[in-house]
N, C-alpha and C. Protein backbone atom coordinates (compact mmCIF):
# COMPACT_ATOMS: atom_id res chain seq x y z
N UNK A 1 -27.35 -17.70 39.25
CA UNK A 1 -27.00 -18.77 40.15
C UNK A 1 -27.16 -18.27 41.58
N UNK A 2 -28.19 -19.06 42.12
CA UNK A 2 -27.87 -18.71 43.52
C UNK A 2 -27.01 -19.65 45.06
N UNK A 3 -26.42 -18.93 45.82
CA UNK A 3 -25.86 -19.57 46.79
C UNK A 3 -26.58 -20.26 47.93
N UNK A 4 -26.36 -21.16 48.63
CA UNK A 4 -26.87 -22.16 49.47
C UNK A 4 -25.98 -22.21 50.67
N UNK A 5 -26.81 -23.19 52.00
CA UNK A 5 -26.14 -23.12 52.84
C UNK A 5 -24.97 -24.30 52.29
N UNK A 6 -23.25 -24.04 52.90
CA UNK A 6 -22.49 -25.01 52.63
C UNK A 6 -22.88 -26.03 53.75
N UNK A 7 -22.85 -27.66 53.05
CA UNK A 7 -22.43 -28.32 53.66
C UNK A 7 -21.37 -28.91 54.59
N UNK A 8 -21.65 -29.11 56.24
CA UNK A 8 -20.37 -29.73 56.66
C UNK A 8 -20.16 -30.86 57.29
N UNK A 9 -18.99 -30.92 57.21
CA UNK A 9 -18.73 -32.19 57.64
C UNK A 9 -19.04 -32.81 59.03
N UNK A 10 -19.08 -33.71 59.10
CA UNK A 10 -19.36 -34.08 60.94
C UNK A 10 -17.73 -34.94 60.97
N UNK A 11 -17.47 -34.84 62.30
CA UNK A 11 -16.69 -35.84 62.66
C UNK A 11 -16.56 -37.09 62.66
N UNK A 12 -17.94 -37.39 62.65
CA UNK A 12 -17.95 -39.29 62.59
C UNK A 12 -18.66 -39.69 61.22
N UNK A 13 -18.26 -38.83 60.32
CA UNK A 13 -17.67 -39.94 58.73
C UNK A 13 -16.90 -40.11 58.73
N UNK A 14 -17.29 -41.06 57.85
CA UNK A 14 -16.38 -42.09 57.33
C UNK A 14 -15.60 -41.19 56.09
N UNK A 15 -14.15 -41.80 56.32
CA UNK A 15 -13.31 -40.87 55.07
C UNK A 15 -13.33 -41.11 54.03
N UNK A 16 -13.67 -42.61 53.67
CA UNK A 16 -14.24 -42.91 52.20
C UNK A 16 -15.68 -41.61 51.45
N UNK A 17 -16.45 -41.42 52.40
CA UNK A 17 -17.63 -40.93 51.57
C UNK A 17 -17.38 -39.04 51.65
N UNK A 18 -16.06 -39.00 52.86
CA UNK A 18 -15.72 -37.37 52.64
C UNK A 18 -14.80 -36.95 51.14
N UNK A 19 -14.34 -38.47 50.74
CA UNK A 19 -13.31 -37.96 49.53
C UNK A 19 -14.20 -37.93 48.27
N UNK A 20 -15.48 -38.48 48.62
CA UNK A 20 -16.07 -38.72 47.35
C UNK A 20 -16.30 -36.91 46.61
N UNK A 21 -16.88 -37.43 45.40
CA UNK A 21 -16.00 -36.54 44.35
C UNK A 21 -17.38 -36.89 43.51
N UNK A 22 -17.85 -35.16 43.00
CA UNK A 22 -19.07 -35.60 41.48
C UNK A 22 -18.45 -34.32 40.66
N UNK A 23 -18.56 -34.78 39.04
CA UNK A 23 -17.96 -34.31 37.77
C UNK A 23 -19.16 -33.03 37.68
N UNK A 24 -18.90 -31.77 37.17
CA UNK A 24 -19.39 -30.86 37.23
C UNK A 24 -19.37 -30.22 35.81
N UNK A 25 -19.99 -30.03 35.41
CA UNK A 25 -20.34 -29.16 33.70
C UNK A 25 -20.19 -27.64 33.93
N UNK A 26 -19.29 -27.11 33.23
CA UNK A 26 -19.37 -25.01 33.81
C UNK A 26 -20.21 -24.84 32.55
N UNK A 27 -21.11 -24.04 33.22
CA UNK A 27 -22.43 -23.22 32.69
C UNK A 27 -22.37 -22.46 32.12
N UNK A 28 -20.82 -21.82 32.09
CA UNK A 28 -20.40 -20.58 31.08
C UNK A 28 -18.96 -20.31 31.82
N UNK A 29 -18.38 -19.82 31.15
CA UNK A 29 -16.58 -18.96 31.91
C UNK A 29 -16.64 -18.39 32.95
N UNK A 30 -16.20 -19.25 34.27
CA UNK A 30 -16.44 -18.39 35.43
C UNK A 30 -15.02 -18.49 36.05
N UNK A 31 -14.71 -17.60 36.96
CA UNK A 31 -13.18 -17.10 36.92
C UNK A 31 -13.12 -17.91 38.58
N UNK A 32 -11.98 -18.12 38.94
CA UNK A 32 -11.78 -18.70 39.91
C UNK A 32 -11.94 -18.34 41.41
N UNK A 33 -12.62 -19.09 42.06
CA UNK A 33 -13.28 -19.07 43.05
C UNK A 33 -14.65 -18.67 43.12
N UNK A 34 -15.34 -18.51 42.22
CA UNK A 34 -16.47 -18.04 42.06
C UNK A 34 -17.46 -18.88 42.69
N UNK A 35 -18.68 -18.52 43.39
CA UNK A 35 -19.23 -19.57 44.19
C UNK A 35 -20.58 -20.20 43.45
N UNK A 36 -21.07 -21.13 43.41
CA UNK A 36 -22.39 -21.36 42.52
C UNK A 36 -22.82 -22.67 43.14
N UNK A 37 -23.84 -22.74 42.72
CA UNK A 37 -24.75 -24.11 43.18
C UNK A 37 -25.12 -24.78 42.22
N UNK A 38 -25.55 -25.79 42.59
CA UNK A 38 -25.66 -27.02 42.13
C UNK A 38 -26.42 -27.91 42.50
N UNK A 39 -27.32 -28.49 41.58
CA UNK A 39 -28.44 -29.74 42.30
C UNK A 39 -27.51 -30.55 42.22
N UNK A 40 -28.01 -31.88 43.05
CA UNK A 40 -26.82 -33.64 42.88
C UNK A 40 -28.12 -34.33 43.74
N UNK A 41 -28.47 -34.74 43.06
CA UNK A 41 -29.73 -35.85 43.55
C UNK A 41 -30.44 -35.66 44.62
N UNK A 42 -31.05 -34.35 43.81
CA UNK A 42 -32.32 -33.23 44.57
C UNK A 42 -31.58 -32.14 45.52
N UNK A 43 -30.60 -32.61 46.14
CA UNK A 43 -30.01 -31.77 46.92
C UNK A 43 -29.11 -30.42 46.13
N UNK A 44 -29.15 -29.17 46.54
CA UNK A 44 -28.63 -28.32 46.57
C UNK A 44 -27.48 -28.13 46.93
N UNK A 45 -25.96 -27.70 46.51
CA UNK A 45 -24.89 -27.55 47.53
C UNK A 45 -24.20 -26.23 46.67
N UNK A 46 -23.41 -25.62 48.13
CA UNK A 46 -22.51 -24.83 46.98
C UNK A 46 -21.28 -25.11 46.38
N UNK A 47 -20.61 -24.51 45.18
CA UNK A 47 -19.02 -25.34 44.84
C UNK A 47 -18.54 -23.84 44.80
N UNK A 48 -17.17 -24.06 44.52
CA UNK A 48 -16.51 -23.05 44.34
C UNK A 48 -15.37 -23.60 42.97
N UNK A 49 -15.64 -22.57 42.29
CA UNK A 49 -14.87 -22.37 40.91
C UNK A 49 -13.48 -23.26 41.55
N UNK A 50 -12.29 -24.04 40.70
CA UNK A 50 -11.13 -24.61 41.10
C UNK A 50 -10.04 -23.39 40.75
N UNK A 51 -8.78 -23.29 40.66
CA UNK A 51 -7.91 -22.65 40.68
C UNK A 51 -7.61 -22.38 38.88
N UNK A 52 -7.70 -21.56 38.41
CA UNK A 52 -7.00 -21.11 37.03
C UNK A 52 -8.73 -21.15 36.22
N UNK A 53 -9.58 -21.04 37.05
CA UNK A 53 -10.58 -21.31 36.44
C UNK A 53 -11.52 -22.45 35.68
N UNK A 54 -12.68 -21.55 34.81
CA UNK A 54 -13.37 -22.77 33.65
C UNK A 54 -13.84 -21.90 32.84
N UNK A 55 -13.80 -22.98 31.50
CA UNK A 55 -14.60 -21.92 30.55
C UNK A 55 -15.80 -23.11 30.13
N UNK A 56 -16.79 -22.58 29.43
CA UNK A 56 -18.18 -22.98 29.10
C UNK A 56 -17.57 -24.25 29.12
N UNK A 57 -18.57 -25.16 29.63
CA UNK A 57 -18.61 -26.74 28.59
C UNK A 57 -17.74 -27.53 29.60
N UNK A 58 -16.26 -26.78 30.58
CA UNK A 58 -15.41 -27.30 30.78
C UNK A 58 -16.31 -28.60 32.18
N UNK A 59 -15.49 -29.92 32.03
CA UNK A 59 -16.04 -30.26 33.22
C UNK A 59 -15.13 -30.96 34.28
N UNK A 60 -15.36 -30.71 35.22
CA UNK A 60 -14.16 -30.57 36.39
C UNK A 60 -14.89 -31.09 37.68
N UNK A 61 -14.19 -31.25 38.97
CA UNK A 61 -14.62 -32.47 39.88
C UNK A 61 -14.61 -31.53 41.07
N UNK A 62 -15.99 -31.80 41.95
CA UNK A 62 -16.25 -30.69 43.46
C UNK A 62 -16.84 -32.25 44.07
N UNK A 63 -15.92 -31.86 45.55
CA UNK A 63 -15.89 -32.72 46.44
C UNK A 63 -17.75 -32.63 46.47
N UNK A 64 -18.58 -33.87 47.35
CA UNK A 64 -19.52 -33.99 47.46
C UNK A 64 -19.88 -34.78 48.93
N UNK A 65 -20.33 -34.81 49.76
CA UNK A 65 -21.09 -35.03 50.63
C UNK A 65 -22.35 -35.02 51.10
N UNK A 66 -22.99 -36.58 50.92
CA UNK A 66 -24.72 -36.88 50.71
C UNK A 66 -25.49 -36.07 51.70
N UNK A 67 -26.69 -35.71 51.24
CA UNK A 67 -27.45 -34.98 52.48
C UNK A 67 -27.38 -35.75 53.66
N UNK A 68 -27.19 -36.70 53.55
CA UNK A 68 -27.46 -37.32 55.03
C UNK A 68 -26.60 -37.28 56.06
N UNK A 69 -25.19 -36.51 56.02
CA UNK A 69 -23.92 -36.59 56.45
C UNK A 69 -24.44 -35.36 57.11
């Protein structure tokens, strides 16, 4: 897995599309905080593992913000 630049936020979004949220599949047992990437409709971003971890299969929710933000 490789890492990417993180996305950030700007000041003038809108807070509806900063809370938005996409469901994530773990690729195998990765321990918490671990950093990894991810395509989401072509785009690249990085996530970071949630707290207590994941194991294979598990699927769990990383904030998202469209390339265009």
């Amino acid at each position: 897995m490789r890492l990417v630049a993180e996305v950030e936020k700007k000041a003038t979004t809108p807070k509806s599309i900063l809370k938005r949220r996409i469901k994530v599949r773990a690729p195998r047992d990765l321990e918490e905080g671990y950093l990894f990437s991810t395509v989401v409709k072509g785009s690249t971003i990085k996530s970071t593992i949630p707290k207590g971890g994941v194991k294979k299969g598990d699927i769990f929710t990383i904030p998202y913000i469209p390339k265009c933000m």
